[in-house]
N, C-alpha and C. Protein backbone atom coordinates (compact mmCIF):
# COMPACT_ATOMS: atom_id res chain seq x y z
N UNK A 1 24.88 10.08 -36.04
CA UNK A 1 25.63 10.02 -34.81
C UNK A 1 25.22 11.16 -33.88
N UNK A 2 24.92 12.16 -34.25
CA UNK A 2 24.35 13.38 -33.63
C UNK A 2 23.15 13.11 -33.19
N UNK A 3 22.65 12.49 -33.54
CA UNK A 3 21.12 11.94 -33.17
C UNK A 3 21.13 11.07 -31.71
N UNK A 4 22.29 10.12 -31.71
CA UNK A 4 22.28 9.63 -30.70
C UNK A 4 22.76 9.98 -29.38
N UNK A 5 23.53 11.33 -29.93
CA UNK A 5 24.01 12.34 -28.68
C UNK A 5 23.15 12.94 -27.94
N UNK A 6 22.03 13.61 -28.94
CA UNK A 6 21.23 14.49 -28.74
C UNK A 6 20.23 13.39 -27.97
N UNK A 7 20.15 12.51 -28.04
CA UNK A 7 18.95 11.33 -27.60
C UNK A 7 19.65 10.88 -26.42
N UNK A 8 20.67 10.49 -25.88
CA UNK A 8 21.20 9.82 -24.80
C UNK A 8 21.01 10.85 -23.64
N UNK A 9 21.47 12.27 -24.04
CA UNK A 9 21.58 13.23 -23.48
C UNK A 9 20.29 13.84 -22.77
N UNK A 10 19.00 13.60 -23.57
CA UNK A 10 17.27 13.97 -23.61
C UNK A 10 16.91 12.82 -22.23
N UNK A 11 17.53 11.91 -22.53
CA UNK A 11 17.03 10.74 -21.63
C UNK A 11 17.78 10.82 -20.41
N UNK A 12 18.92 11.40 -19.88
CA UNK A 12 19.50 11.91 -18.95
C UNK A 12 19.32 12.72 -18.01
N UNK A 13 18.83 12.49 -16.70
CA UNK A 13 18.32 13.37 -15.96
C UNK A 13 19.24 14.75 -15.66
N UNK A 14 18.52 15.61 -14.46
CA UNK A 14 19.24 16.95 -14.73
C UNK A 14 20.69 16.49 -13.63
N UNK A 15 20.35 15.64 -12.82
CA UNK A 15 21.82 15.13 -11.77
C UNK A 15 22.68 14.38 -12.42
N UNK A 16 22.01 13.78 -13.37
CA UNK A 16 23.17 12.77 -14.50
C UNK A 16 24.34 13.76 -15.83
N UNK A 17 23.65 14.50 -15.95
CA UNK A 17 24.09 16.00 -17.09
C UNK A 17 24.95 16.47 -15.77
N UNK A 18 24.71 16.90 -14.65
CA UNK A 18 26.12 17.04 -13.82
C UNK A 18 27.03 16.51 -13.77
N UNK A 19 26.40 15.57 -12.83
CA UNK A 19 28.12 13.83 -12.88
C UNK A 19 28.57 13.79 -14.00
N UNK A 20 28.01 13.87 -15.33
CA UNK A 20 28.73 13.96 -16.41
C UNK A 20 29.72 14.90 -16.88
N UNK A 21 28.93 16.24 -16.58
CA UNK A 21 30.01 17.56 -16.59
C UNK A 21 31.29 17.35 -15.48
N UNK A 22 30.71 17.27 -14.75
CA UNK A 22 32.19 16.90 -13.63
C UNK A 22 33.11 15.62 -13.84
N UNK A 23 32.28 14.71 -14.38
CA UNK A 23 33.24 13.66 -15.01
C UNK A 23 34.15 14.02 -15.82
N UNK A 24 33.64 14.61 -17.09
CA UNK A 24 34.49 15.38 -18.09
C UNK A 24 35.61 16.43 -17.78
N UNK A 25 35.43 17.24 -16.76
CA UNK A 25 36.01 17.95 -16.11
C UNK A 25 37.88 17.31 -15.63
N UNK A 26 37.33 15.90 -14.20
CA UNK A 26 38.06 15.89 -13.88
C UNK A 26 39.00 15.02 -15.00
N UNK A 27 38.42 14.54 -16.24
CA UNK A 27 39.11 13.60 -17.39
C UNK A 27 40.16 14.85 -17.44
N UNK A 28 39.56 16.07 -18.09
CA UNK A 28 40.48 17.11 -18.73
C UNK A 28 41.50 17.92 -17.92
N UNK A 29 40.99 17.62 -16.58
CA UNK A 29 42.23 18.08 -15.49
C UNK A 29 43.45 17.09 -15.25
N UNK A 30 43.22 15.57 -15.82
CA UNK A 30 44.28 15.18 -15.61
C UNK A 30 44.72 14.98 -16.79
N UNK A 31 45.03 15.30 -17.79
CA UNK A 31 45.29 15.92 -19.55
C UNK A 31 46.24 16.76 -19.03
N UNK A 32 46.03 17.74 -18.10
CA UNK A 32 46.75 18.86 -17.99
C UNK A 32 48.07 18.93 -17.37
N UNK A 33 49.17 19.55 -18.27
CA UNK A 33 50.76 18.81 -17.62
C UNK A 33 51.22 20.22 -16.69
N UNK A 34 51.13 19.63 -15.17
CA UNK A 34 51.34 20.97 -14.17
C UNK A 34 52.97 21.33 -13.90
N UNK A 35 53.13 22.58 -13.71
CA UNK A 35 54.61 22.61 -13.62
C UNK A 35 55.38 22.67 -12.44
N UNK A 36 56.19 22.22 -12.30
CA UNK A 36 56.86 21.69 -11.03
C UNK A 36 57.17 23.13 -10.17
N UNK A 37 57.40 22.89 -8.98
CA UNK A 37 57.53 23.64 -7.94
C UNK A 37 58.57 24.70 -8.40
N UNK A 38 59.92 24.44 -9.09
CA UNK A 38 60.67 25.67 -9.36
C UNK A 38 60.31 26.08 -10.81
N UNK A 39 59.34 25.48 -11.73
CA UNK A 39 58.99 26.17 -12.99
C UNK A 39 58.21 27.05 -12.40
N UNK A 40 56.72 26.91 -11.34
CA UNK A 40 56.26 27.61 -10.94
C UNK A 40 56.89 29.08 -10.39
N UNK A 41 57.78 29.17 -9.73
CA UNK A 41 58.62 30.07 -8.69
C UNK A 41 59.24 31.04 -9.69
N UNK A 42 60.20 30.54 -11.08
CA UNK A 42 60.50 30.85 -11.99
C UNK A 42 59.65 31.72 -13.10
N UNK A 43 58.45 31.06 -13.19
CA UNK A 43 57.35 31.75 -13.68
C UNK A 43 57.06 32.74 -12.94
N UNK A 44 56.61 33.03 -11.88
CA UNK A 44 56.19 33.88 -11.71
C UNK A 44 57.28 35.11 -11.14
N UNK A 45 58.32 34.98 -10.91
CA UNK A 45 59.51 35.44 -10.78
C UNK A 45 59.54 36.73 -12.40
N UNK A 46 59.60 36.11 -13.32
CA UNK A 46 59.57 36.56 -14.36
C UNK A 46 58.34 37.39 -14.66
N UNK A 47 57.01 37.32 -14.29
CA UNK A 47 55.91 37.95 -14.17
C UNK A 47 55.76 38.99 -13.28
N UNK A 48 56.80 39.06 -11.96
CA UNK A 48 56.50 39.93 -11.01
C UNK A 48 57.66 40.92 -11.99
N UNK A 49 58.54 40.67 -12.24
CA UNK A 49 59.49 41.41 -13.11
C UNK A 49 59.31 42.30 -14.14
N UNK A 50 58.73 41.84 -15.15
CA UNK A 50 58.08 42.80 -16.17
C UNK A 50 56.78 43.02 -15.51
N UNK A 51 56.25 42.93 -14.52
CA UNK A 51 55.19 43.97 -14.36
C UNK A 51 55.68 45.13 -14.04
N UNK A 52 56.80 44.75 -12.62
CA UNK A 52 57.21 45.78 -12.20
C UNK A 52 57.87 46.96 -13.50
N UNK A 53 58.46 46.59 -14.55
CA UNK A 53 59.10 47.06 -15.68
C UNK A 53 57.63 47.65 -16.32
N UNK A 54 56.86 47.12 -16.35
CA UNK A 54 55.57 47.86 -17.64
C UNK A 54 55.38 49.05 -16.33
N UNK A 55 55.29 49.03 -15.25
CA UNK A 55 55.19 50.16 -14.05
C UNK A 55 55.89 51.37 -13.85
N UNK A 56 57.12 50.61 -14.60
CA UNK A 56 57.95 51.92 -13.72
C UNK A 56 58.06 52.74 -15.63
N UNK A 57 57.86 51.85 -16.57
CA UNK A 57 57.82 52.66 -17.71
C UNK A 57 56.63 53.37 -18.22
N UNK A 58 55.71 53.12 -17.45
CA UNK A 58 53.99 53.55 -17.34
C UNK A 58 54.32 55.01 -16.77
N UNK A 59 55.15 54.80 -15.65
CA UNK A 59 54.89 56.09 -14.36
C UNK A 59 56.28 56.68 -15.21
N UNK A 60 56.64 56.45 -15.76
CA UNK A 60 57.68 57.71 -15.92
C UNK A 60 57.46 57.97 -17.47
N UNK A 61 56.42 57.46 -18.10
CA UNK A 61 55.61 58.60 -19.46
C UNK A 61 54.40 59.23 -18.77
N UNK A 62 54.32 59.22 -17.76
CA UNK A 62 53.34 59.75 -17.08
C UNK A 62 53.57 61.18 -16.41
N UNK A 63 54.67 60.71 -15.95
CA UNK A 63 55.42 61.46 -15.12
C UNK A 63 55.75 62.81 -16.36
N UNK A 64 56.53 62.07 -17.73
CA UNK A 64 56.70 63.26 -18.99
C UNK A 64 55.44 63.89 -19.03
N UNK A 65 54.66 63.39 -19.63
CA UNK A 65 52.90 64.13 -19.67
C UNK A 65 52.59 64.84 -19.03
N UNK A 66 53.03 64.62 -17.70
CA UNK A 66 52.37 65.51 -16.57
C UNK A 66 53.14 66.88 -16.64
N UNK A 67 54.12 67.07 -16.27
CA UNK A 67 55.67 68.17 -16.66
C UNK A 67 54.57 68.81 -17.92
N UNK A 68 54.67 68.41 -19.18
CA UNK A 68 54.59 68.64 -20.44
C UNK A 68 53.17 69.61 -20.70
N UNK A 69 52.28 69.24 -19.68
CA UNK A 69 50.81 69.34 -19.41
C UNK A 69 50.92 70.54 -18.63
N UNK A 70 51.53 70.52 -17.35
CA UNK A 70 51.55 71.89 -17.10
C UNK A 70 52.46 73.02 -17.38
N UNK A 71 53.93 72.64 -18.41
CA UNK A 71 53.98 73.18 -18.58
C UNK A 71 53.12 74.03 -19.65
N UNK A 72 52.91 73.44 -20.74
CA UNK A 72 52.13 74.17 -22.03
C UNK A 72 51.04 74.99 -21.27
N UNK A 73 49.88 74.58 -19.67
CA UNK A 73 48.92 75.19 -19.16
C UNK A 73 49.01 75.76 -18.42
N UNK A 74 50.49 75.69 -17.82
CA UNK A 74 50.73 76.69 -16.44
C UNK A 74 50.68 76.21 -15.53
């Protein structure tokens, strides 16, 4: 069976190996289950959120370090 992949594929020009890739493409884009207008909004709602949270807990061990840093160096 591999044989005949590898052979259909040999006999396929280099514009036909495109249309094919893009065929495949748009098969697997409509496979794909998109999320509605308020899952979207929701999603990313929640993403702007804990970023902002990994930020403000980033800058304020930063903020310790820094204190900590000059104090021990002056």
């Amino acid at each position: 069976m591999s044989e005949e992949i590898v052979s259909t594929e040999e006999t396929k020009g280099l514009f036909g190996r495109i249309a094919m890739f893009y065929r495949q493409v748009i098969s697997e884009l409509s496979k794909v289950v998109w999320p509605t207008r308020n899952q979207l909004t929701t999603y990313t709602a929640v993403v702007l959120v804990f970023v902002g949270f990994v930020i403000l807990v980033v800058s304020i061990f930063d903020l310790i370090l820094t204190k900590i840093t000059f104090w021990i160096f002056g």
